[in-house]
C-alpha atoms as a PDB file:
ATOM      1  CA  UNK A   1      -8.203  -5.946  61.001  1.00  0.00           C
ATOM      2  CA  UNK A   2      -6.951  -2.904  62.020  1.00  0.00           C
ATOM      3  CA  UNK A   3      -3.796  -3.627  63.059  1.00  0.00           C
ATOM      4  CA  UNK A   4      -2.759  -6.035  60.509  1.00  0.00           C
ATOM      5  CA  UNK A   5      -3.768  -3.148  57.806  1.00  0.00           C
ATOM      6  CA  UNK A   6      -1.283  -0.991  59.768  1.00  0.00           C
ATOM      7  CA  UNK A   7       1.187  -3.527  59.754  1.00  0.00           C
ATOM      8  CA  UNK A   8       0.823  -4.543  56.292  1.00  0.00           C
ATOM      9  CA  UNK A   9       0.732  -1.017  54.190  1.00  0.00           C
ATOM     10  CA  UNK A  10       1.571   1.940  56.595  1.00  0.00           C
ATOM     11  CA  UNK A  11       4.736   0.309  58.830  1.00  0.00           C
ATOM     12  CA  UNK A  12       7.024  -0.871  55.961  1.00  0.00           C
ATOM     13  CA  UNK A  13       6.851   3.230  54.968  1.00  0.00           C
ATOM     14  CA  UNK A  14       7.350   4.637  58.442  1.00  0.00           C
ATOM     15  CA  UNK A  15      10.628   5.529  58.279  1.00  0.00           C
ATOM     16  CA  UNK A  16       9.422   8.477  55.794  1.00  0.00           C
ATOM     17  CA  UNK A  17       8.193  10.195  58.924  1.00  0.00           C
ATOM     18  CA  UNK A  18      11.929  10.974  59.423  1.00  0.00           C
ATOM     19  CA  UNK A  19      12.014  13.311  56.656  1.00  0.00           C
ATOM     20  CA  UNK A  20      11.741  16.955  57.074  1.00  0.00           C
ATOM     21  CA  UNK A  21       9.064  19.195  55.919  1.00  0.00           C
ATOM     22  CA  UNK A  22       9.000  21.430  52.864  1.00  0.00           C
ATOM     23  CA  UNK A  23       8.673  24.295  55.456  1.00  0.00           C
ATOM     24  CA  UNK A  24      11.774  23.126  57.529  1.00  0.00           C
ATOM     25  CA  UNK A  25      13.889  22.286  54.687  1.00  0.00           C
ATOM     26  CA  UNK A  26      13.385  25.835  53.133  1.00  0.00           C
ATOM     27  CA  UNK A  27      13.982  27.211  57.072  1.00  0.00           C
ATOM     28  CA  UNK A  28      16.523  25.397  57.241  1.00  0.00           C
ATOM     29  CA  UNK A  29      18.297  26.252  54.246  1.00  0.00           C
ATOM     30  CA  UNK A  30      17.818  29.659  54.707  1.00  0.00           C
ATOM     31  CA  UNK A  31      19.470  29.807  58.598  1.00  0.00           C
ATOM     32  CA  UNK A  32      22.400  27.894  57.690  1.00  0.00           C
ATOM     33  CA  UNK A  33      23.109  30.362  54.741  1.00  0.00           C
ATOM     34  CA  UNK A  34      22.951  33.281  57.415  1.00  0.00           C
ATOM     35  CA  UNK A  35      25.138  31.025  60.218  1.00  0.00           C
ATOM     36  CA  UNK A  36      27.962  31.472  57.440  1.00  0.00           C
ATOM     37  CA  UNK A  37      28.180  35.086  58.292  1.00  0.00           C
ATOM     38  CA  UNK A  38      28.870  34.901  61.827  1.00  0.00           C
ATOM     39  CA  UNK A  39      32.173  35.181  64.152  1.00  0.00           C
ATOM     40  CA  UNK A  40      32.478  33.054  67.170  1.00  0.00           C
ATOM     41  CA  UNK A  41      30.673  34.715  70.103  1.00  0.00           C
ATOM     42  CA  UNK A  42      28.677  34.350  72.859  1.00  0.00           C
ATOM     43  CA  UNK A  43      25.609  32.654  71.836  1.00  0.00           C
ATOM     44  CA  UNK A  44      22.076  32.580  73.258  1.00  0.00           C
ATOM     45  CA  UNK A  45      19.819  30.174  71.965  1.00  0.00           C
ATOM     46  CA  UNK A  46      16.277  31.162  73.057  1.00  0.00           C
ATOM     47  CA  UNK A  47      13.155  28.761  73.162  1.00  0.00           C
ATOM     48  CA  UNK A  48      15.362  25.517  71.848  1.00  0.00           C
ATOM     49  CA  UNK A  49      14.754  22.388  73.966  1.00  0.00           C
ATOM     50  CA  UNK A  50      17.702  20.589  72.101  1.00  0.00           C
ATOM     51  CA  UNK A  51      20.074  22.912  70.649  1.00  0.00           C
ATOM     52  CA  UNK A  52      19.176  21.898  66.653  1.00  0.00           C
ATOM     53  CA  UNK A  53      21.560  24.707  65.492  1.00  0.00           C
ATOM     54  CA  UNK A  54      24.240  24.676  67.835  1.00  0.00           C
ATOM     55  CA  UNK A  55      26.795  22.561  65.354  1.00  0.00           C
ATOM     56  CA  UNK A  56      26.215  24.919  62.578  1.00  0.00           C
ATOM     57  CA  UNK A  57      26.977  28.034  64.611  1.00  0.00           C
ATOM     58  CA  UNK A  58      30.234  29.459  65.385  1.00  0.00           C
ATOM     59  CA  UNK A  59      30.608  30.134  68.944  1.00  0.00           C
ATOM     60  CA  UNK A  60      32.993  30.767  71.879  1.00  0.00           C
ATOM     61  CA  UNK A  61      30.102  30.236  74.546  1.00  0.00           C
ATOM     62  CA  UNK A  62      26.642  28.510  73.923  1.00  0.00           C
ATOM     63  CA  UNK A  63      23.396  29.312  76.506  1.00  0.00           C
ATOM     64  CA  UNK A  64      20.492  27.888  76.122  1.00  0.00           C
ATOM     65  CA  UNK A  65      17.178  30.081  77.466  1.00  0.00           C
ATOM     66  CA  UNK A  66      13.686  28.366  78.346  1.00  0.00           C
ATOM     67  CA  UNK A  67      10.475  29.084  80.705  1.00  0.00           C
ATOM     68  CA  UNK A  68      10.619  25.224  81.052  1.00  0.00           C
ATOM     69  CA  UNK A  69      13.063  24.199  83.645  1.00  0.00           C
ATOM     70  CA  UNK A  70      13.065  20.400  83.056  1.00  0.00           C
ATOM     71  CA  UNK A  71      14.414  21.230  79.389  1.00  0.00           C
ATOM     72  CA  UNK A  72      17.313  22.161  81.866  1.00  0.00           C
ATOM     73  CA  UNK A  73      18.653  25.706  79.887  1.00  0.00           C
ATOM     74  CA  UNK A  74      21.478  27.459  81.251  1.00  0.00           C
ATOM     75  CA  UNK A  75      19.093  30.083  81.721  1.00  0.00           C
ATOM     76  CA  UNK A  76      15.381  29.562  82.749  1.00  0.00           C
ATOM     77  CA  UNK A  77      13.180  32.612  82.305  1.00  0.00           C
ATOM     78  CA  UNK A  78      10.077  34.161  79.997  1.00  0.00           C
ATOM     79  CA  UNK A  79      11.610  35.987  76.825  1.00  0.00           C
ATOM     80  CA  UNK A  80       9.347  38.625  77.689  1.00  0.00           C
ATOM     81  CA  UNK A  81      11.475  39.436  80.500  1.00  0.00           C
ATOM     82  CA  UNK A  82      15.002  37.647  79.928  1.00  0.00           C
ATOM     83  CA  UNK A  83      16.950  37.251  82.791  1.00  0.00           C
ATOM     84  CA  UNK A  84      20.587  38.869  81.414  1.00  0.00           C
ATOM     85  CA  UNK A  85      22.524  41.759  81.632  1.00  0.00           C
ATOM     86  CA  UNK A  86      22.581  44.657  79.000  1.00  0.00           C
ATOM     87  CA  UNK A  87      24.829  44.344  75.974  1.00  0.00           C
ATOM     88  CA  UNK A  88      26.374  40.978  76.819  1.00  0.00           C
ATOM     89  CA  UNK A  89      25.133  38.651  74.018  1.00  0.00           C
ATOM     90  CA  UNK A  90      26.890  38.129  70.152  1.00  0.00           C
ATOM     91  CA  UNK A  91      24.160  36.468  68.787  1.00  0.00           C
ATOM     92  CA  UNK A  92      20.551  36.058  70.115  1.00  0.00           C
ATOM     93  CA  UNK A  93      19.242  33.104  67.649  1.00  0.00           C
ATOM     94  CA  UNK A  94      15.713  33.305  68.274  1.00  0.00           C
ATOM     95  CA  UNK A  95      13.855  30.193  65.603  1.00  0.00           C
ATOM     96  CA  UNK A  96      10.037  29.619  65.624  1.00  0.00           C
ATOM     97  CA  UNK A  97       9.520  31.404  69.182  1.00  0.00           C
ATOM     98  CA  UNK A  98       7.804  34.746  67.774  1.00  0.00           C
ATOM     99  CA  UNK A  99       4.456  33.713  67.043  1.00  0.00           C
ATOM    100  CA  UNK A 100       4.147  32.088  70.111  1.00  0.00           C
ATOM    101  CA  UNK A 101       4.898  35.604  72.247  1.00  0.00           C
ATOM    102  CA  UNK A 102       1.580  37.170  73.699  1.00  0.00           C
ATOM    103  CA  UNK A 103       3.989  40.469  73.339  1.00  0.00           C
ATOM    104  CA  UNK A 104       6.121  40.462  70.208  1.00  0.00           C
ATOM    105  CA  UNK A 105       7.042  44.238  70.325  1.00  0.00           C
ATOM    106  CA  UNK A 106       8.448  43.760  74.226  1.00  0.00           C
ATOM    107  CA  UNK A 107      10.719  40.243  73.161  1.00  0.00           C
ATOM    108  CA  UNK A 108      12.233  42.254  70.407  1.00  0.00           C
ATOM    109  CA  UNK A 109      13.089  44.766  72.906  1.00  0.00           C
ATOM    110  CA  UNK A 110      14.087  42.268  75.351  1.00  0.00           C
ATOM    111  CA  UNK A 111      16.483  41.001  72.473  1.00  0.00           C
ATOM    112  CA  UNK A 112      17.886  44.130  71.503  1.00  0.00           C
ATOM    113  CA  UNK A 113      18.641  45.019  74.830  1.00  0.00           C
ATOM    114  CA  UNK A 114      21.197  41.998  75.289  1.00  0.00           C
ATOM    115  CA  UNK A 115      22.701  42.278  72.400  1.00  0.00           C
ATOM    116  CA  UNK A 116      26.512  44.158  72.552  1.00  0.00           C
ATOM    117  CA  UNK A 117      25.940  46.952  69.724  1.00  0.00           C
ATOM    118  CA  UNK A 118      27.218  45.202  66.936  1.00  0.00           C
ATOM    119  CA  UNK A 119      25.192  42.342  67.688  1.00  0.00           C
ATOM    120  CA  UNK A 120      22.955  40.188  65.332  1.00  0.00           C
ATOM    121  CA  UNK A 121      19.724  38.435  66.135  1.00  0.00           C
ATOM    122  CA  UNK A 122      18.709  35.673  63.673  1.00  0.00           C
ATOM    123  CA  UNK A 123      14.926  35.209  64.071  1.00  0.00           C
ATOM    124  CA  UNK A 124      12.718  33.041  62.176  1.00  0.00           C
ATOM    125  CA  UNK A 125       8.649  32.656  62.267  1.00  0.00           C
ATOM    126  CA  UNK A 126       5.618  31.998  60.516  1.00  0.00           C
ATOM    127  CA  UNK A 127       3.260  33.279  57.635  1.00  0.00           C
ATOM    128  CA  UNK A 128       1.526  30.289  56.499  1.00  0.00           C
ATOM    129  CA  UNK A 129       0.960  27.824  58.941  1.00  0.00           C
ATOM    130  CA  UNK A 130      -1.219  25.493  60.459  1.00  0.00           C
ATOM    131  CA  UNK A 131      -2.516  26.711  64.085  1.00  0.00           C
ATOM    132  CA  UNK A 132       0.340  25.023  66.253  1.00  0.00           C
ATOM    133  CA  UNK A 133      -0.367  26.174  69.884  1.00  0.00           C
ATOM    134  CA  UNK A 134       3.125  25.517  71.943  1.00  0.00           C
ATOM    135  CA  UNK A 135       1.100  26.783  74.906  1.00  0.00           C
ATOM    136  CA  UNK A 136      -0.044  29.165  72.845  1.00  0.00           C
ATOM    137  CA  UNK A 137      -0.359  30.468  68.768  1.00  0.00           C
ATOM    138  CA  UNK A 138      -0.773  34.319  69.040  1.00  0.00           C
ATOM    139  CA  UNK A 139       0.329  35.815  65.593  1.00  0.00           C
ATOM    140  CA  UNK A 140       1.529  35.496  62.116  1.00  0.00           C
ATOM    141  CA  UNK A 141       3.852  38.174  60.487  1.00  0.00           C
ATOM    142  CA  UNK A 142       4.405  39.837  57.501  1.00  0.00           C
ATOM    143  CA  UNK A 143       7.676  41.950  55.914  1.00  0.00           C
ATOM    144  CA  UNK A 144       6.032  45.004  57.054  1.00  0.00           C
ATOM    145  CA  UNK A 145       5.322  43.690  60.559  1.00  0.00           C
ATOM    146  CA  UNK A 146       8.710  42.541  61.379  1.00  0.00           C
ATOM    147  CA  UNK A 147       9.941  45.281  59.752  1.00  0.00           C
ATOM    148  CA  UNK A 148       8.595  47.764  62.319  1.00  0.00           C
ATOM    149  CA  UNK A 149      10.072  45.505  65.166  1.00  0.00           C
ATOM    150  CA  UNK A 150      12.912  45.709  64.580  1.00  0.00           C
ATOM    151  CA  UNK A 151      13.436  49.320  63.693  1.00  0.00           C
ATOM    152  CA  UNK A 152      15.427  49.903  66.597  1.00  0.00           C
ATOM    153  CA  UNK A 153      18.606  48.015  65.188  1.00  0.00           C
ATOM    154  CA  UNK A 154      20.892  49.664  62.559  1.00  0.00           C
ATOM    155  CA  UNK A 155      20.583  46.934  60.143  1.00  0.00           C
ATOM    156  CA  UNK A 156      17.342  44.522  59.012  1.00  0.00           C
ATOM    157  CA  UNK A 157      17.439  42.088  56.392  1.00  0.00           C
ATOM    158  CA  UNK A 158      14.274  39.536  55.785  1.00  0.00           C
ATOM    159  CA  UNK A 159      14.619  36.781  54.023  1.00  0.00           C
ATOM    160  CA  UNK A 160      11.182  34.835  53.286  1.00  0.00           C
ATOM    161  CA  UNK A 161      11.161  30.815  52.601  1.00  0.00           C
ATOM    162  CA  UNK A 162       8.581  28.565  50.588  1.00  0.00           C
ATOM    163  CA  UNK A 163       6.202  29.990  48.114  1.00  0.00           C
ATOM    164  CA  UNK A 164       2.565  29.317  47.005  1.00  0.00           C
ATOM    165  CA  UNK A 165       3.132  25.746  45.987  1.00  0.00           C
ATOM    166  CA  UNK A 166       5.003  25.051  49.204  1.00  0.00           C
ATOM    167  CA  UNK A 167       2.416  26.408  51.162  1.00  0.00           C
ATOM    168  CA  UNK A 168      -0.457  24.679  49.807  1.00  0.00           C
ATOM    169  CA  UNK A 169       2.216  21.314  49.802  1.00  0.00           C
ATOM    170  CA  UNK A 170       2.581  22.427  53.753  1.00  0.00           C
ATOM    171  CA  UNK A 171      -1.194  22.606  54.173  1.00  0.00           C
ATOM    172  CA  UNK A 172      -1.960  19.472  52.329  1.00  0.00           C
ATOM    173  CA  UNK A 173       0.799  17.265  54.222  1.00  0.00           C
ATOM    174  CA  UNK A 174       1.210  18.800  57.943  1.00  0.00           C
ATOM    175  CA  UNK A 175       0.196  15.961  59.810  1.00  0.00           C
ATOM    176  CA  UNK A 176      -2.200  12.453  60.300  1.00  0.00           C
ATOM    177  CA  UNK A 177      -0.880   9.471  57.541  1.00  0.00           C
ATOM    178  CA  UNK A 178      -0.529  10.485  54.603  1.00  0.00           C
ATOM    179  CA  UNK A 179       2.735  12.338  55.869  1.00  0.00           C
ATOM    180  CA  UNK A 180       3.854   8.178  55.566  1.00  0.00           C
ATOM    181  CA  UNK A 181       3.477   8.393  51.769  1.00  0.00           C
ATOM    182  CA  UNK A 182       3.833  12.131  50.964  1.00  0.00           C
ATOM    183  CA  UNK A 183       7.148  13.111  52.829  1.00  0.00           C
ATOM    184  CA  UNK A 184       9.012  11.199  50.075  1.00  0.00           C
ATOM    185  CA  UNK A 185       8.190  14.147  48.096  1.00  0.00           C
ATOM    186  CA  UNK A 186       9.176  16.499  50.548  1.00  0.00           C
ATOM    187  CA  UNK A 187      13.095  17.087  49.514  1.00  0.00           C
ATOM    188  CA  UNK A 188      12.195  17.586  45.623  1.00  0.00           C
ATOM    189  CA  UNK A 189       9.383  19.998  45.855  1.00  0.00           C
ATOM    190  CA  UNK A 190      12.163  22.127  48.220  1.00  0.00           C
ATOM    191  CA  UNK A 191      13.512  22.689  45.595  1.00  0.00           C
ATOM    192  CA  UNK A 192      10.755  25.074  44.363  1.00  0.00           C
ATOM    193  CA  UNK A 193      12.335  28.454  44.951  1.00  0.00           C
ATOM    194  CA  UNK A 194      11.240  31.973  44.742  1.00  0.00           C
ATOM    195  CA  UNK A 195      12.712  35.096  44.841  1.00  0.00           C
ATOM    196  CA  UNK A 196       9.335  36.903  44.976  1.00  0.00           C
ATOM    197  CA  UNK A 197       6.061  35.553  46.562  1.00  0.00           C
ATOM    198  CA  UNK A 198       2.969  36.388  48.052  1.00  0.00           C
ATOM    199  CA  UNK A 199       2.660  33.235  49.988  1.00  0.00           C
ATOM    200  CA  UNK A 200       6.002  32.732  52.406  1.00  0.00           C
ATOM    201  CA  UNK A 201       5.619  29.502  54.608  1.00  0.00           C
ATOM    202  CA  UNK A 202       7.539  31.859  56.567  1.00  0.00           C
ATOM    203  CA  UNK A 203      10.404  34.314  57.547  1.00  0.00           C
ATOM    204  CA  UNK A 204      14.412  34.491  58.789  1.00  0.00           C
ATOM    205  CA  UNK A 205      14.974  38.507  59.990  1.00  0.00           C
ATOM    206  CA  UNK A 206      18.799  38.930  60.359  1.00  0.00           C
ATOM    207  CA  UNK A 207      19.173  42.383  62.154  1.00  0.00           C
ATOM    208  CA  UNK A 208      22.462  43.793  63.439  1.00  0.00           C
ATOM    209  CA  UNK A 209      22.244  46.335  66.454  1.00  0.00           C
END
């Protein structure tokens, strides 16, 4: 009975599952915008297990960093403690990684550090969001917070993405079924933009060293 009630209503809509989240659209949107201001560098992609961005970035040379060495990055080690020299990098790109850090204050450093002055970190992470442990969930961050990590580097702009009717549209469809009806809805209410909100799905920093 089961099965056949699977078959009947949820499989003919399964390909909806293939549609991004209102929180990833707005991400998204908001990454490429910033990807338009850079000149081809070295790159270092940190946390990425496929290289998402990589198409949309100009580049001369692309590295991929992970702790997980069957992902097979060009460099394996912990953010916390990134295994580069000083002032080599162009562009540390650095998406959804933050909240997962046990020390936020020491991967910012880590990132500044291998940055060439003149360098630019893009950086994205969460405000409102489901728990999403990846080992681990630590924190969530607000334009103050991020602020005062990266007041080292000589420029910070923060841009925030989604509002309060994304968020609660995030909430309502994160996961379990009724993604397989919902998602359809996913692209128009996207469109929802706000300059000013109190309730950011989350955040894109683009600081310069």
């Amino acid at each position: 009975m089961e099965k056949s009630f699977f078959r009947r209503y949820i499989l003919p809509f399964a390909f909806t599952l293939r549609i991004r989240s209102v929180s990833r659209i707005g991400l998204d949107y908001e990454l490429h915008t910033l990807f338009k201001k850079l000149k081809p560098g070295i790159i270092l992609d940190v946390g990425s297990s496929d290289s998402p961005y990589k198409k949309k970035s100009p580049f001369k040379k692309y590295l991929r960093l992970d702790i997980d060495k069957n992902s097979k990055p060009d460099i394996c080690c912990d953010i916390h403690d990134i295994k580069c020299k000083s002032d080599y990098f162009d562009v540390v790109l650095a998406t959804e990684v933050l909240e997962h850090c046990h020390d936020p204050v020491k991967v910012v450093s880590e990132i500044y550090r291998i940055l060439k002055p003149g360098g630019v970190c893009i950086l994205s992470t969460r405000f409102i969001h489901p728990y999403h442990p990846h080992p681990h969930d630590y924190y969530r961050f607000t334009w103050d917070s991020l602020n005062l990590l990266f007041k080292k580097f000589s420029k910070i702009d923060i841009h925030h993405h989604g509002n309060l009717i994304q968020s609660l549209w995030h909430m309502i469809n994160y996961k379990g079924v009724r993604c397989v009806f919902l998602n359809i809805f996913n692209p128009v209410i996207a469109m929802i933009r706000s300059k000013k909100t109190n309730f950011p799905c989350g955040f894109v920093v683009y600081a310069i060293k």
